[in-house]
C-alpha atoms as a PDB file:
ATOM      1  CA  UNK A   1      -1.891  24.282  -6.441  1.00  0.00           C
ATOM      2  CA  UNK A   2       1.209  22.271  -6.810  1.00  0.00           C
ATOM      3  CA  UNK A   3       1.440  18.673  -5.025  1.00  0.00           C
ATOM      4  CA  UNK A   4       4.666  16.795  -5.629  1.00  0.00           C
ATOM      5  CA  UNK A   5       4.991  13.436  -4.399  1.00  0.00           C
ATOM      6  CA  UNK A   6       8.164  11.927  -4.125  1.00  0.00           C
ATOM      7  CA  UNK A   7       8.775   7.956  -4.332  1.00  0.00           C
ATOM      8  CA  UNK A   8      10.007   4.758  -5.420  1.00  0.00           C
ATOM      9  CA  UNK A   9       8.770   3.412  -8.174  1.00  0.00           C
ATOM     10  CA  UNK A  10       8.400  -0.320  -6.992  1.00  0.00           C
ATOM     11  CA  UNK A  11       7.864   1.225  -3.380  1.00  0.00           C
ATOM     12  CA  UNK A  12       4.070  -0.574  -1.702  1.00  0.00           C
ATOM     13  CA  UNK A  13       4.252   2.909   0.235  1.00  0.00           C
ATOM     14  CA  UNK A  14       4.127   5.610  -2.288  1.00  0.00           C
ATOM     15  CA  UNK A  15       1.784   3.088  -4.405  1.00  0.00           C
ATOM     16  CA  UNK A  16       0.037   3.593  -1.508  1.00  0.00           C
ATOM     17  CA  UNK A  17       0.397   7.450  -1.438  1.00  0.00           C
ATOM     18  CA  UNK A  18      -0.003   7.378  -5.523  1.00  0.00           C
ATOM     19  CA  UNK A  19      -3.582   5.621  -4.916  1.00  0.00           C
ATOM     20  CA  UNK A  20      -4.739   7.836  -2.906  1.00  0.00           C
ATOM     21  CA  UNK A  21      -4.104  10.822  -4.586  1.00  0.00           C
ATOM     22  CA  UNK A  22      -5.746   8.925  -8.080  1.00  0.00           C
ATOM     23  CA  UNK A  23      -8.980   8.081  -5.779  1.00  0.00           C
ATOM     24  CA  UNK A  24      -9.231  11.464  -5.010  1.00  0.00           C
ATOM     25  CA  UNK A  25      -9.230  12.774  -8.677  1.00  0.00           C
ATOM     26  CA  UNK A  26      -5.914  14.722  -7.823  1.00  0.00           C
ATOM     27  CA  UNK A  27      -2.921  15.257 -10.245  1.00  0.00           C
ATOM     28  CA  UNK A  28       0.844  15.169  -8.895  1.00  0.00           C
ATOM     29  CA  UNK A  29       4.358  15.659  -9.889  1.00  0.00           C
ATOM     30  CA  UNK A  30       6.379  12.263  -9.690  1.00  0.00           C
ATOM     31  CA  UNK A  31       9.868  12.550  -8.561  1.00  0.00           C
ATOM     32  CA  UNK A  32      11.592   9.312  -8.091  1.00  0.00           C
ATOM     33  CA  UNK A  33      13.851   8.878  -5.217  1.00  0.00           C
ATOM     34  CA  UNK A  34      15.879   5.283  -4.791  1.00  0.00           C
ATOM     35  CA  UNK A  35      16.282   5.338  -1.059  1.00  0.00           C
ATOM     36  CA  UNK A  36      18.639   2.204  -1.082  1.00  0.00           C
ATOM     37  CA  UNK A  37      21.219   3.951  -3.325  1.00  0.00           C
ATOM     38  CA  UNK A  38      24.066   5.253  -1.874  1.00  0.00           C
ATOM     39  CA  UNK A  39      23.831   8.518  -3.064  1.00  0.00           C
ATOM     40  CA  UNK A  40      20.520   9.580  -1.759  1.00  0.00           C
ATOM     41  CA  UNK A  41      20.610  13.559  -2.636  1.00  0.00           C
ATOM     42  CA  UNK A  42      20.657  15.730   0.501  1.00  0.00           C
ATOM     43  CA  UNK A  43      17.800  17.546  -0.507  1.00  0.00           C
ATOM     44  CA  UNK A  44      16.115  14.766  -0.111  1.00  0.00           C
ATOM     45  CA  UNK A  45      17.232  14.172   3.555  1.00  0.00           C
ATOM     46  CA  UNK A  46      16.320  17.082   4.345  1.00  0.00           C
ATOM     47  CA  UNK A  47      12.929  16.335   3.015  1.00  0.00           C
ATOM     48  CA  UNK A  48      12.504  12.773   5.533  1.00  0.00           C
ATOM     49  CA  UNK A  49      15.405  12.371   7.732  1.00  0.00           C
ATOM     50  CA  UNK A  50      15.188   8.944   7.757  1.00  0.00           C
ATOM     51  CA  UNK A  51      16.045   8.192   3.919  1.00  0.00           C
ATOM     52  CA  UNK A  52      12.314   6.109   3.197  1.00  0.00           C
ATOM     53  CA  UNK A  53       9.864   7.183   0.671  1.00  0.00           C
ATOM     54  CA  UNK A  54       6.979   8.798   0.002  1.00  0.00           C
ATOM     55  CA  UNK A  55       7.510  12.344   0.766  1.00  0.00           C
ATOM     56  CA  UNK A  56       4.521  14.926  -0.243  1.00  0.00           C
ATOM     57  CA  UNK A  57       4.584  18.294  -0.897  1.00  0.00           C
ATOM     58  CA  UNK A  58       1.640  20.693  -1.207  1.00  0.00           C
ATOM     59  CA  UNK A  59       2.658  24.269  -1.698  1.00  0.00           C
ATOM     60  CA  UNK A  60       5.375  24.243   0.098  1.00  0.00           C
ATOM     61  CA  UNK A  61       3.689  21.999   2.848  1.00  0.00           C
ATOM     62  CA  UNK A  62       5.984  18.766   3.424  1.00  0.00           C
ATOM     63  CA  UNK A  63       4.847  15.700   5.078  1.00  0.00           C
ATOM     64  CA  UNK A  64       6.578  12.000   5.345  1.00  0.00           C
ATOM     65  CA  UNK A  65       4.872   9.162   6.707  1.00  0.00           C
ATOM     66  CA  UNK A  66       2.630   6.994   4.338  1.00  0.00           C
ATOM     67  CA  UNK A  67      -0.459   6.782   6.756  1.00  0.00           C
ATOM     68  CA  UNK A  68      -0.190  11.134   7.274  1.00  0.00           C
ATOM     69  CA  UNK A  69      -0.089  11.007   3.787  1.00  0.00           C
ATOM     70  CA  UNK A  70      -3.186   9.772   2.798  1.00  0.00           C
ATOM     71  CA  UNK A  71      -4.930  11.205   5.610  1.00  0.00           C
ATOM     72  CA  UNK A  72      -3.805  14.973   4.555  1.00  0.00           C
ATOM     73  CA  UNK A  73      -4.576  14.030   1.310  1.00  0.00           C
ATOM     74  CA  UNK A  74      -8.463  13.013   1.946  1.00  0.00           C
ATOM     75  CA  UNK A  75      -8.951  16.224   4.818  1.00  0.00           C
ATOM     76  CA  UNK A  76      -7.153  18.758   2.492  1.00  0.00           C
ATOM     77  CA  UNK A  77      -8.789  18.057  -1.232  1.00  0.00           C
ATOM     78  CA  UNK A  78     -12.096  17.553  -2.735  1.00  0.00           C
ATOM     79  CA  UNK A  79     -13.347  14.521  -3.511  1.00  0.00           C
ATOM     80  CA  UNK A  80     -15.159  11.438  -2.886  1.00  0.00           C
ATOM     81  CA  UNK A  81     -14.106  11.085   1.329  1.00  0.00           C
ATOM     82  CA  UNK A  82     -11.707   8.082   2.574  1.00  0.00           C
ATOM     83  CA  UNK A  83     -12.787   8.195   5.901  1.00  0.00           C
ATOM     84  CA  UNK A  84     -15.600   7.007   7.278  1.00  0.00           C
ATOM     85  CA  UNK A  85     -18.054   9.132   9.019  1.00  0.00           C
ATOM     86  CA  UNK A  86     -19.282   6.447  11.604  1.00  0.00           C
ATOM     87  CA  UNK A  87     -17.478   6.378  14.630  1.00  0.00           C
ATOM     88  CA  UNK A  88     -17.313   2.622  14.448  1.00  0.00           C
ATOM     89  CA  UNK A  89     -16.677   2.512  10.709  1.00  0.00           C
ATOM     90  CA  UNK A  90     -13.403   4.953  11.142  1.00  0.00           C
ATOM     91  CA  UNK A  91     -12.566   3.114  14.174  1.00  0.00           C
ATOM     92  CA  UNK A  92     -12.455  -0.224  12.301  1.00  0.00           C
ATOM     93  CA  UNK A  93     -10.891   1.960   9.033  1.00  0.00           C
ATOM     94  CA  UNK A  94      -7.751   3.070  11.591  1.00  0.00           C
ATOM     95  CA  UNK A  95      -7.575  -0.699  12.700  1.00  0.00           C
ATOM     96  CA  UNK A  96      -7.140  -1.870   9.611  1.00  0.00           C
ATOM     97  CA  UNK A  97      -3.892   0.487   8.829  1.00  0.00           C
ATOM     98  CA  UNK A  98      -2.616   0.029  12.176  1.00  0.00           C
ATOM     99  CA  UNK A  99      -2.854  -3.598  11.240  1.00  0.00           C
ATOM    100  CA  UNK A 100      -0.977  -3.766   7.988  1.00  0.00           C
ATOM    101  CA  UNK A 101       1.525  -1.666   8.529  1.00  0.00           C
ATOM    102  CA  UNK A 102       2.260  -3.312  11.697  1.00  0.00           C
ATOM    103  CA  UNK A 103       1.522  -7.299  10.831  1.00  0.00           C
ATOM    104  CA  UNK A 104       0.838  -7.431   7.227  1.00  0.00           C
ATOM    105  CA  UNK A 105       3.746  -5.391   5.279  1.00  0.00           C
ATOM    106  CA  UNK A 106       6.629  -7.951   6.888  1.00  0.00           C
ATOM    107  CA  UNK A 107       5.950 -10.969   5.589  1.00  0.00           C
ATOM    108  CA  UNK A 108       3.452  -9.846   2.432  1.00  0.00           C
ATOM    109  CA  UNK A 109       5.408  -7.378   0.958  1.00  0.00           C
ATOM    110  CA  UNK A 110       9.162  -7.646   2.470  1.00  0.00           C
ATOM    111  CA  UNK A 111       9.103 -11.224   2.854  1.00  0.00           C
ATOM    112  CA  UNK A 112       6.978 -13.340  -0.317  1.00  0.00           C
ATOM    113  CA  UNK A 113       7.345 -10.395  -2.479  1.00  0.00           C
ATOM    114  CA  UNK A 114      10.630  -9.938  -2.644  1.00  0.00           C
ATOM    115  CA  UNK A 115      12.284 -13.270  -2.215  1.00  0.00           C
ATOM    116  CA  UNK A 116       9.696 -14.807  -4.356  1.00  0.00           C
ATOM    117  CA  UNK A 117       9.215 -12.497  -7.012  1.00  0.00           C
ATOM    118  CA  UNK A 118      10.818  -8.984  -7.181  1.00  0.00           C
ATOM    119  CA  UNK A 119      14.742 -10.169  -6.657  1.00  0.00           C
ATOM    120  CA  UNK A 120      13.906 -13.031  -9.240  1.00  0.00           C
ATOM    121  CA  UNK A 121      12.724 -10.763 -11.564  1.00  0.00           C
ATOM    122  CA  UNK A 122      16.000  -8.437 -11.147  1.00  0.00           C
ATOM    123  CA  UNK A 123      18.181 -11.869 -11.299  1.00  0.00           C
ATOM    124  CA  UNK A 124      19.298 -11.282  -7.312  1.00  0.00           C
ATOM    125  CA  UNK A 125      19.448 -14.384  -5.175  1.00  0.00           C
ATOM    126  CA  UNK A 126      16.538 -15.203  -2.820  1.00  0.00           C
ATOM    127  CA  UNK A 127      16.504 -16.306   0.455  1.00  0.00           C
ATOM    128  CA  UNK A 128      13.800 -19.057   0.477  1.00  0.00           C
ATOM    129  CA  UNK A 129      13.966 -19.619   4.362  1.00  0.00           C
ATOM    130  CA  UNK A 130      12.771 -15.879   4.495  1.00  0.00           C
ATOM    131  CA  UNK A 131      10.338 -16.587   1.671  1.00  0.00           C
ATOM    132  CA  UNK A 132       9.504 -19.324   3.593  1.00  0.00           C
ATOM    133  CA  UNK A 133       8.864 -17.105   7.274  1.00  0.00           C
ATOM    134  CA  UNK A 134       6.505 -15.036   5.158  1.00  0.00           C
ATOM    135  CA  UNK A 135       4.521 -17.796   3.895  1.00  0.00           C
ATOM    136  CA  UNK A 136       3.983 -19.606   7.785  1.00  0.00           C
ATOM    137  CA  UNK A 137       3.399 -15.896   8.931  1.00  0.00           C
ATOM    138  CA  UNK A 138       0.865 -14.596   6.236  1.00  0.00           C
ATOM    139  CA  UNK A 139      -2.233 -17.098   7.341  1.00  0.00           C
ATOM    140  CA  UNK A 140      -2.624 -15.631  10.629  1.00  0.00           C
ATOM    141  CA  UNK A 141      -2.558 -12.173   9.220  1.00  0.00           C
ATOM    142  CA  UNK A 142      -4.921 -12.873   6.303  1.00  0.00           C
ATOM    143  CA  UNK A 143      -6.959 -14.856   8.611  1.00  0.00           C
ATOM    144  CA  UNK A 144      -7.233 -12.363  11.350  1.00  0.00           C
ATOM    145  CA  UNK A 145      -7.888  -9.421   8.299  1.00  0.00           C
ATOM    146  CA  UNK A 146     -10.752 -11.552   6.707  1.00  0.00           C
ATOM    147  CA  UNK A 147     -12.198 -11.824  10.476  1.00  0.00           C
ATOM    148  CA  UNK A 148     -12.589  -8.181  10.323  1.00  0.00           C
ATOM    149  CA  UNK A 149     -13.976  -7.465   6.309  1.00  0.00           C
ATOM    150  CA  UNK A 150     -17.380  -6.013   6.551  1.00  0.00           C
ATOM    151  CA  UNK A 151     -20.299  -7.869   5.243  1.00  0.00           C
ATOM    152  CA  UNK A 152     -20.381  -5.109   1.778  1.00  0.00           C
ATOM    153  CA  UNK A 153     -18.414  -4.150  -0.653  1.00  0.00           C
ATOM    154  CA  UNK A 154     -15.262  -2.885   1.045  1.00  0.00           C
ATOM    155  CA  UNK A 155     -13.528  -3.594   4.250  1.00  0.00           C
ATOM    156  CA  UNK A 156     -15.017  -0.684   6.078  1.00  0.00           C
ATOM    157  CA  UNK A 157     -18.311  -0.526   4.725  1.00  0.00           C
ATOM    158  CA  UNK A 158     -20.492   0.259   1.141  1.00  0.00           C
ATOM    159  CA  UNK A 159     -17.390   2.625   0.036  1.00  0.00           C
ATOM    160  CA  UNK A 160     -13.206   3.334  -0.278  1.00  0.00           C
ATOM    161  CA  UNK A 161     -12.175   3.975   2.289  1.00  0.00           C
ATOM    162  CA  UNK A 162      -8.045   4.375   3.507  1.00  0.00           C
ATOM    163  CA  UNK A 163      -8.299   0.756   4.630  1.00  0.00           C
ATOM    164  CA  UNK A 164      -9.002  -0.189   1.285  1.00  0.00           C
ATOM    165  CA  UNK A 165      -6.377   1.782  -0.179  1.00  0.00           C
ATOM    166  CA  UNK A 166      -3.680   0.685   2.210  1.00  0.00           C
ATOM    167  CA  UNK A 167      -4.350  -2.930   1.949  1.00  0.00           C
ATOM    168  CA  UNK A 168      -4.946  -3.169  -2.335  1.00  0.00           C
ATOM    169  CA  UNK A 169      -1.133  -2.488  -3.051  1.00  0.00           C
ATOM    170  CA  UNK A 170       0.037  -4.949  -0.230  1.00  0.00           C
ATOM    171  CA  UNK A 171      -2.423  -7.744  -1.321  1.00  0.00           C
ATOM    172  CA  UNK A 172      -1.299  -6.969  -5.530  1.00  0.00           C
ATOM    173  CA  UNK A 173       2.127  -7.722  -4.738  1.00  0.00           C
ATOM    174  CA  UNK A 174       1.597 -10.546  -2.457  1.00  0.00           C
ATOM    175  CA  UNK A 175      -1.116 -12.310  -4.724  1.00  0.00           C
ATOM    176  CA  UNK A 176       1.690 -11.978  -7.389  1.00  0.00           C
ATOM    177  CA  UNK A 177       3.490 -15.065  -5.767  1.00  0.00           C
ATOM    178  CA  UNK A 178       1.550 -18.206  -6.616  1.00  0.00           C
ATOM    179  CA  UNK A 179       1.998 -19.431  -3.007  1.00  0.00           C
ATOM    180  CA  UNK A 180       0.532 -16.165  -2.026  1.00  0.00           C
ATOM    181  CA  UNK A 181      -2.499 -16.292  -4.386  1.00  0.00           C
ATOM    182  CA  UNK A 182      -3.192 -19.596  -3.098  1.00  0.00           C
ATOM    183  CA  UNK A 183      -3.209 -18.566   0.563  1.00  0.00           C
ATOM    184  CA  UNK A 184      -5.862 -15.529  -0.204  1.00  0.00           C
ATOM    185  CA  UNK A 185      -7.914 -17.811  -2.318  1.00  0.00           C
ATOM    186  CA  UNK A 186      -8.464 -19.629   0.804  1.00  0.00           C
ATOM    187  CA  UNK A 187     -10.182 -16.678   2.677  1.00  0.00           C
ATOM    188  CA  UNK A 188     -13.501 -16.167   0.579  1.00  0.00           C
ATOM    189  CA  UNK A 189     -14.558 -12.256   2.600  1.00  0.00           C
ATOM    190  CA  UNK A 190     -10.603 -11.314   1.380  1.00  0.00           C
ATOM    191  CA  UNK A 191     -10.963 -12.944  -1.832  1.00  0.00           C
ATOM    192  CA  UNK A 192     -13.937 -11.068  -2.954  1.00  0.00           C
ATOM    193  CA  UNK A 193     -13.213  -7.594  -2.010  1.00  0.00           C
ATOM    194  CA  UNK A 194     -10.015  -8.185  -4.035  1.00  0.00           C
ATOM    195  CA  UNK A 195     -11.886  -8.712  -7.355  1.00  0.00           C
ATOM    196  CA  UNK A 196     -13.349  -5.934  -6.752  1.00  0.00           C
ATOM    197  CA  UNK A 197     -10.321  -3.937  -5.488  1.00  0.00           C
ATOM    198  CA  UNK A 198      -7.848  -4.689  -7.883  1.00  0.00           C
ATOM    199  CA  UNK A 199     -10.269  -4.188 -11.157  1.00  0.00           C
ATOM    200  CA  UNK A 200     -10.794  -0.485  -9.991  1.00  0.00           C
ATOM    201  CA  UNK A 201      -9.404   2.125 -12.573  1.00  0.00           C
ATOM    202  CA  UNK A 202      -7.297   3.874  -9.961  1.00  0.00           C
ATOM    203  CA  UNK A 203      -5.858   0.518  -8.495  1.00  0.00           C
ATOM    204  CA  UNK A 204      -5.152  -0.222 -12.349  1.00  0.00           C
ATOM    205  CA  UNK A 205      -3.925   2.728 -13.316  1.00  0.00           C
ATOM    206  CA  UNK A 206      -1.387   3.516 -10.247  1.00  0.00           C
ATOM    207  CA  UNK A 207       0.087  -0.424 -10.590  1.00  0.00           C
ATOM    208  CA  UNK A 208       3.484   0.045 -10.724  1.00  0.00           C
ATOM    209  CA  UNK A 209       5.535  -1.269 -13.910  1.00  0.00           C
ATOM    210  CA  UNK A 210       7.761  -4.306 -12.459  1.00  0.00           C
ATOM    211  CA  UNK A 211      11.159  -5.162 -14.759  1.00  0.00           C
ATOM    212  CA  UNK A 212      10.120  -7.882 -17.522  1.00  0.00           C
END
């Protein structure tokens, strides 16, 4: 069995995919793709069309897409399961996805991360009125995310699930702004399953390596 994943190394998408795969015990071959260089390699291309990362490959099997990623992972490999069972428990599992990827990833990841820590860190100029959109944006989503935490361990219920997965590398990065720290200390459901999230080994052990 061969699985190669294929990523960016400060990508929140394949840190996504790269959780996944450590939560489910699995080994895979990194190879790192840049998708904002200019030069992205045509075998790449024709690997996702539409130049983003992750891509995975199982024997020969590709798939793009981070949320078909982790799913295919979970149905096609052993392991402890990342999807609920319980209709209403998966239900509230695919809400959560469908909710960061299409509310929380702007202004978390693209927004406070970058303009207020990753381009600092690589000495490129911020914008602080789009650092600034993030941080008025990123309440209602955190609020309307901590509305929706169930009352145990996890967001879905007593274990890991995908939602949990999905949501760990978005949160890291954003918490890694002070202003963003602040504004999930203020939502005590979000706050706690973070402790918890962020101290697991495979969280730890997939955190990706940002420039000193």
């Amino acid at each position: 069995m061969t699985v190669e994943l294929y990523g960016f190394q400060y990508s929140v998408y394949s840190w996504i995919a790269r959780l996944a795969l450590e939560a489910k015990g699995l080994k895979s071959d990194w190879i790192e793709v840049d998708p904002f260089a200019a030069d992205v390699p045509a075998s790449y291309l024709a690997l996702h069309p539409f130049k983003r990362v992750p891509v995975l490959v199982h024997d020969n099997f590709q798939i793009y897409e981070t949320s078909a990623i982790t799913r295919y992972v979970d149905e096609a490999f052993p392991g402890p399961r990342l999807q609920p069972t319980d209709a209403r428990q998966r239900a509230r599992c695919n809400q959560f996805l469908s909710i960061i990827d299409s509310y929380a990833y702007w202004p978390l990841v693209r927004q406070v991360f970058s303009h207020g820590v990753f381009r600092p860190l690589l000495g490129r100029s911020s914008d602080i009125a789009v650092l600034q959109k993030g941080l008025e944006a990123a309440p209602e989503v955190l609020a309307a995310l901590e509305r929706l935490v169930a009352g145990t361990e996890y967001l879905c219920g007593p274990d890991v699930s995908l939602a949990d997965i999905h949501l760990a590398p978005m949160i890291g990065y954003f918490a890694m702004a002070k202003e963003g720290d602040a504004l999930l200390k203020m939502q005590p459901k979000l706050r706690k399953w973070w402790s918890t999230m962020s101290a697991r080994a495979a969280y730890r052990a997939t955190t990706p390596r940002l420039p000193a």
